[in-house]
N, C-alpha and C. Protein backbone atom coordinates (compact mmCIF):
# COMPACT_ATOMS: atom_id res chain seq x y z
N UNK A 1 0.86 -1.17 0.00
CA UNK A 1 0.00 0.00 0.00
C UNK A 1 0.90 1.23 0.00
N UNK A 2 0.14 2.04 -0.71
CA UNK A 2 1.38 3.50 -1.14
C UNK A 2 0.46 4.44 -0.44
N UNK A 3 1.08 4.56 0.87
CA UNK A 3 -0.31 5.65 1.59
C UNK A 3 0.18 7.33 0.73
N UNK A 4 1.70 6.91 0.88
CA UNK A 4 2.33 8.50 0.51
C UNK A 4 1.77 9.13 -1.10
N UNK A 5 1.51 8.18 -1.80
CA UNK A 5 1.80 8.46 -3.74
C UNK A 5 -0.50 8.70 -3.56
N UNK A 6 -1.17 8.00 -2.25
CA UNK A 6 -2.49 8.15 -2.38
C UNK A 6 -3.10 9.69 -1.71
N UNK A 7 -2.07 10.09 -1.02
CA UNK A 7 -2.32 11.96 -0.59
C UNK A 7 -1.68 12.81 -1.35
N UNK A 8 -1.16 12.20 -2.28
CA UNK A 8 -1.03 13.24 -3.59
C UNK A 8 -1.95 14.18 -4.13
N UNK A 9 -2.34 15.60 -4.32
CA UNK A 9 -3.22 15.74 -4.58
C UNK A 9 -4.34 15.79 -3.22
N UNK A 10 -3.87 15.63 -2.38
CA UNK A 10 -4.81 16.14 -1.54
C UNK A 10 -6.44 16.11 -1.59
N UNK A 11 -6.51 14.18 -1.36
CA UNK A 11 -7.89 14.16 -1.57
C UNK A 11 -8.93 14.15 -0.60
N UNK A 12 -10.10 14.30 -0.57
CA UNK A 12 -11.07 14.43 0.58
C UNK A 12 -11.27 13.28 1.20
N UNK A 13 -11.07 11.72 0.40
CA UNK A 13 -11.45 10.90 0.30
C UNK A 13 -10.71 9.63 0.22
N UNK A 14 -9.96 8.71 1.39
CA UNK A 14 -8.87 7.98 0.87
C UNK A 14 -9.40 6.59 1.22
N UNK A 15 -9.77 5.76 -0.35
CA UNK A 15 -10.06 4.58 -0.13
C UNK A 15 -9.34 3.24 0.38
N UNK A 16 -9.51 2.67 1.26
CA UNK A 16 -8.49 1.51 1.23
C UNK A 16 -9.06 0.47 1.41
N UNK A 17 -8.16 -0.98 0.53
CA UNK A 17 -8.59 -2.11 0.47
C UNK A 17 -8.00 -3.05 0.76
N UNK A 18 -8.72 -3.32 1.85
CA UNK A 18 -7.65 -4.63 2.63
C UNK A 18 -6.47 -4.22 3.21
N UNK A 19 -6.06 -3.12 3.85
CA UNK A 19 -4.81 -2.92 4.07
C UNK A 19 -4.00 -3.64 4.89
N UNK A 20 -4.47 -4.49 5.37
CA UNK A 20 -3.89 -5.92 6.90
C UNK A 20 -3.92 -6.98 5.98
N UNK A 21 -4.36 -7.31 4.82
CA UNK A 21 -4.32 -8.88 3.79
C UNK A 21 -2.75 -8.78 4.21
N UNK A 22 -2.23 -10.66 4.77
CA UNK A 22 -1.00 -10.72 4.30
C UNK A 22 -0.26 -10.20 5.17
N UNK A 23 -0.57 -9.62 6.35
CA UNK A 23 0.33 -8.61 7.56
C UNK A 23 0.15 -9.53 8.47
N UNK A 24 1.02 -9.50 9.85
CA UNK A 24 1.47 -10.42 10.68
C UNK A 24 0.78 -9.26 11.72
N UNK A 25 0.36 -9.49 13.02
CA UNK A 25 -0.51 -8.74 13.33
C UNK A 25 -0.09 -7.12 13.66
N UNK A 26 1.53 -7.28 14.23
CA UNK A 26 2.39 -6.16 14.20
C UNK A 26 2.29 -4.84 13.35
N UNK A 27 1.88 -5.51 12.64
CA UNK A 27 2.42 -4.68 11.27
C UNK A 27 0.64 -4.54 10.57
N UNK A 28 0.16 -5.06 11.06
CA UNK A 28 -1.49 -4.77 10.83
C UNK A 28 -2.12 -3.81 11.92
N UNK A 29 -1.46 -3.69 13.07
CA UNK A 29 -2.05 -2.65 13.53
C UNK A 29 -1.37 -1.23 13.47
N UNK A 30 -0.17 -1.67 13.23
CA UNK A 30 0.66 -0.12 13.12
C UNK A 30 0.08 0.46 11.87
N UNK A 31 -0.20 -0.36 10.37
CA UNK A 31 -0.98 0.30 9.94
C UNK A 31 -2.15 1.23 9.64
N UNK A 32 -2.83 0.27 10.32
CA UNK A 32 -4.18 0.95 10.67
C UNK A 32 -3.90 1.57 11.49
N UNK A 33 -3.00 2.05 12.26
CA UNK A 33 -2.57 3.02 13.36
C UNK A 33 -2.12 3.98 12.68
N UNK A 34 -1.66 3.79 11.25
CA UNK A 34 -0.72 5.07 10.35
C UNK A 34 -1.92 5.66 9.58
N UNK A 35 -2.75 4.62 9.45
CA UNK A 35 -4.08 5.06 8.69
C UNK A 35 -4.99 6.16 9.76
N UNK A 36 -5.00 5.83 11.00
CA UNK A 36 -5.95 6.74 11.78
C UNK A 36 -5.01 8.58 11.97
N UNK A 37 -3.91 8.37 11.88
CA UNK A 37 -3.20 9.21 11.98
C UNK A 37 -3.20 10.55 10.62
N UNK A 38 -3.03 9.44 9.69
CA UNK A 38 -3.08 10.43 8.62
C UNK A 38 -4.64 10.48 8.23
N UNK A 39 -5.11 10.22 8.53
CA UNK A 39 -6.91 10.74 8.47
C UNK A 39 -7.37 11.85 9.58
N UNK A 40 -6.40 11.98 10.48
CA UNK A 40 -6.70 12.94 11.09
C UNK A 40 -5.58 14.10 10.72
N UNK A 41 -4.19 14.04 10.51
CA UNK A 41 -3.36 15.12 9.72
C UNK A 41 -3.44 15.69 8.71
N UNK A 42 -4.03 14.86 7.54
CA UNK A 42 -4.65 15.33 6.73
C UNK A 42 -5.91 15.86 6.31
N UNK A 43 -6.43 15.69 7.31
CA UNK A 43 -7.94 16.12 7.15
C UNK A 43 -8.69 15.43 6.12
N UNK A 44 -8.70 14.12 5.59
CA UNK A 44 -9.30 13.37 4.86
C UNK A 44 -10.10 12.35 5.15
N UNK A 45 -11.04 12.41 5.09
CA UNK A 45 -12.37 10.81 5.35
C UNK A 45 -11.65 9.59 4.68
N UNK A 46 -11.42 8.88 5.07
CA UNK A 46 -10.61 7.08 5.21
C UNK A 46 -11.97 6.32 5.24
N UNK A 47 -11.72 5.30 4.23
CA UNK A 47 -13.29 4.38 3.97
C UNK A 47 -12.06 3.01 4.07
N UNK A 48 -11.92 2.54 4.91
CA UNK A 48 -11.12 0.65 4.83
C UNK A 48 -12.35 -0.17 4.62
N UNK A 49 -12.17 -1.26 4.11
CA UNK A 49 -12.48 -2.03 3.92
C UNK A 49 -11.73 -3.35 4.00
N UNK A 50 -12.66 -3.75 4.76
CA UNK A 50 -11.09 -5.25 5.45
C UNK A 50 -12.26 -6.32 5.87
N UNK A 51 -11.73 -8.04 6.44
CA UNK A 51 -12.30 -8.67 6.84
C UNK A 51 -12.04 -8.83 8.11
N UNK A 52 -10.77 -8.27 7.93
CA UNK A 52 -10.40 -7.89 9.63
C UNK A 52 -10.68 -7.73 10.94
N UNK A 53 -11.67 -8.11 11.86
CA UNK A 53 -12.32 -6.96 12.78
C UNK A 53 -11.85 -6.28 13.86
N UNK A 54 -10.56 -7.45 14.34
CA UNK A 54 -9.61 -7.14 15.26
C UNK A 54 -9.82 -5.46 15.65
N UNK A 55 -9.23 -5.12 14.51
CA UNK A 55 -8.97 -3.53 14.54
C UNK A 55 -10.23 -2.62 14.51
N UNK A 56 -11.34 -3.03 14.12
CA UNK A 56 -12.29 -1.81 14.05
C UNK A 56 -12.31 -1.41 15.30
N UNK A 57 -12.04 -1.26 17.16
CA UNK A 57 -11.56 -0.34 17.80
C UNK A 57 -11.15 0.65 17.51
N UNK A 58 -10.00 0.63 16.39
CA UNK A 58 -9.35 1.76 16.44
C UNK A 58 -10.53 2.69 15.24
N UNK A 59 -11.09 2.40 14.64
CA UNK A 59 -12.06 3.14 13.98
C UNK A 59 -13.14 4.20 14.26
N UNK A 60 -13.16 5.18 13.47
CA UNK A 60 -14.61 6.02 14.65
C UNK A 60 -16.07 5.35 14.09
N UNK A 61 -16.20 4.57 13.08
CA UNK A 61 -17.04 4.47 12.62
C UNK A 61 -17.33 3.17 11.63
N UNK A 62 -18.34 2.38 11.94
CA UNK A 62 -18.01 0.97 11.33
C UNK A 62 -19.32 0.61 10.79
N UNK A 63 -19.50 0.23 9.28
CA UNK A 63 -20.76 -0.41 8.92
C UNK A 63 -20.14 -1.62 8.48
N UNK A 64 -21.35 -2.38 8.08
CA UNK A 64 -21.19 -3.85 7.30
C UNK A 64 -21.83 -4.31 6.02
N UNK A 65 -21.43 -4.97 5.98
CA UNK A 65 -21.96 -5.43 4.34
C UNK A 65 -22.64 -7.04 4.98
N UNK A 66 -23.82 -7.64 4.55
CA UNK A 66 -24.46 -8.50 4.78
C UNK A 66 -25.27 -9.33 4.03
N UNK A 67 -24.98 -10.14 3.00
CA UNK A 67 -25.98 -10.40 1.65
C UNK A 67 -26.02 -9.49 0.64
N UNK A 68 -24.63 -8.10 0.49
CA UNK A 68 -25.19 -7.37 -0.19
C UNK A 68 -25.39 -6.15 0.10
N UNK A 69 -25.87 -6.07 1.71
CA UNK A 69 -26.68 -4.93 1.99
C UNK A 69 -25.51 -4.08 2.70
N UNK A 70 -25.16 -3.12 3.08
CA UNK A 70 -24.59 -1.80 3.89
C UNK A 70 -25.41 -1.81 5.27
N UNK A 71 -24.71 -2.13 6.51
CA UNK A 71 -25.81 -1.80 7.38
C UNK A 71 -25.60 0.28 7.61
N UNK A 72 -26.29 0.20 8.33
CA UNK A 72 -26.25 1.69 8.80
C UNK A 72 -24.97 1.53 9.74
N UNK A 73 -24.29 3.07 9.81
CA UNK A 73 -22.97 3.23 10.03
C UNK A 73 -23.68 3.46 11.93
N UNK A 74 -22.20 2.99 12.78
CA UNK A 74 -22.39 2.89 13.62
C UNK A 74 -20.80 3.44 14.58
N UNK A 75 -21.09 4.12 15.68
CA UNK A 75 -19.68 4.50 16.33
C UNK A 75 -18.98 2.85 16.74
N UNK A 76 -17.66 2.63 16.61
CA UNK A 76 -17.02 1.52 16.55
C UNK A 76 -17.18 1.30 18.03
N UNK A 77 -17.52 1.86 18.80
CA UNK A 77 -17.61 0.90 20.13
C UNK A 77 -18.56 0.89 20.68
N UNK A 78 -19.89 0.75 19.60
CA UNK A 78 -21.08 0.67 20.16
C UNK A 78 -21.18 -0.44 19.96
């Protein structure tokens, strides 16, 4: 994942997919730890998408996908 070459351009909006596929857990949370960081330095909305759940803690905000469907978004430690 190229977090640096994806705030190029300075977008509102930084999609990510799967960013923990393939990471040992170390290195899956420091990410998503580099991810919460630069979503807040940059001032950009971060959409992950992972199967992950370990980590949605560190998230402010978590929906799901279910058959298809999007549930309604929810604060991650509700």
């Amino acid at each position: 994942m190229n977090i640096a070459r994806a705030l190029m351009g300075s977008p509102k909006v930084l999609l990510v997919d799967e960013p923990t596929a393939a990471l040992d857990h170390e290195r899956s949370e420091a990410i998503v730890r580099l991810l919460r960081q630069v979503t807040a330095e940059f001032a950009v909305a971060t959409v992950m998408v992972t199967h992950d759940t370990e980590f949605l803690p560190l998230t402010d905000v978590v929906a799901t996908m279910r058959d298809g469907r999007l549930t309604a978004p929810v604060p991650a430690g509700a």
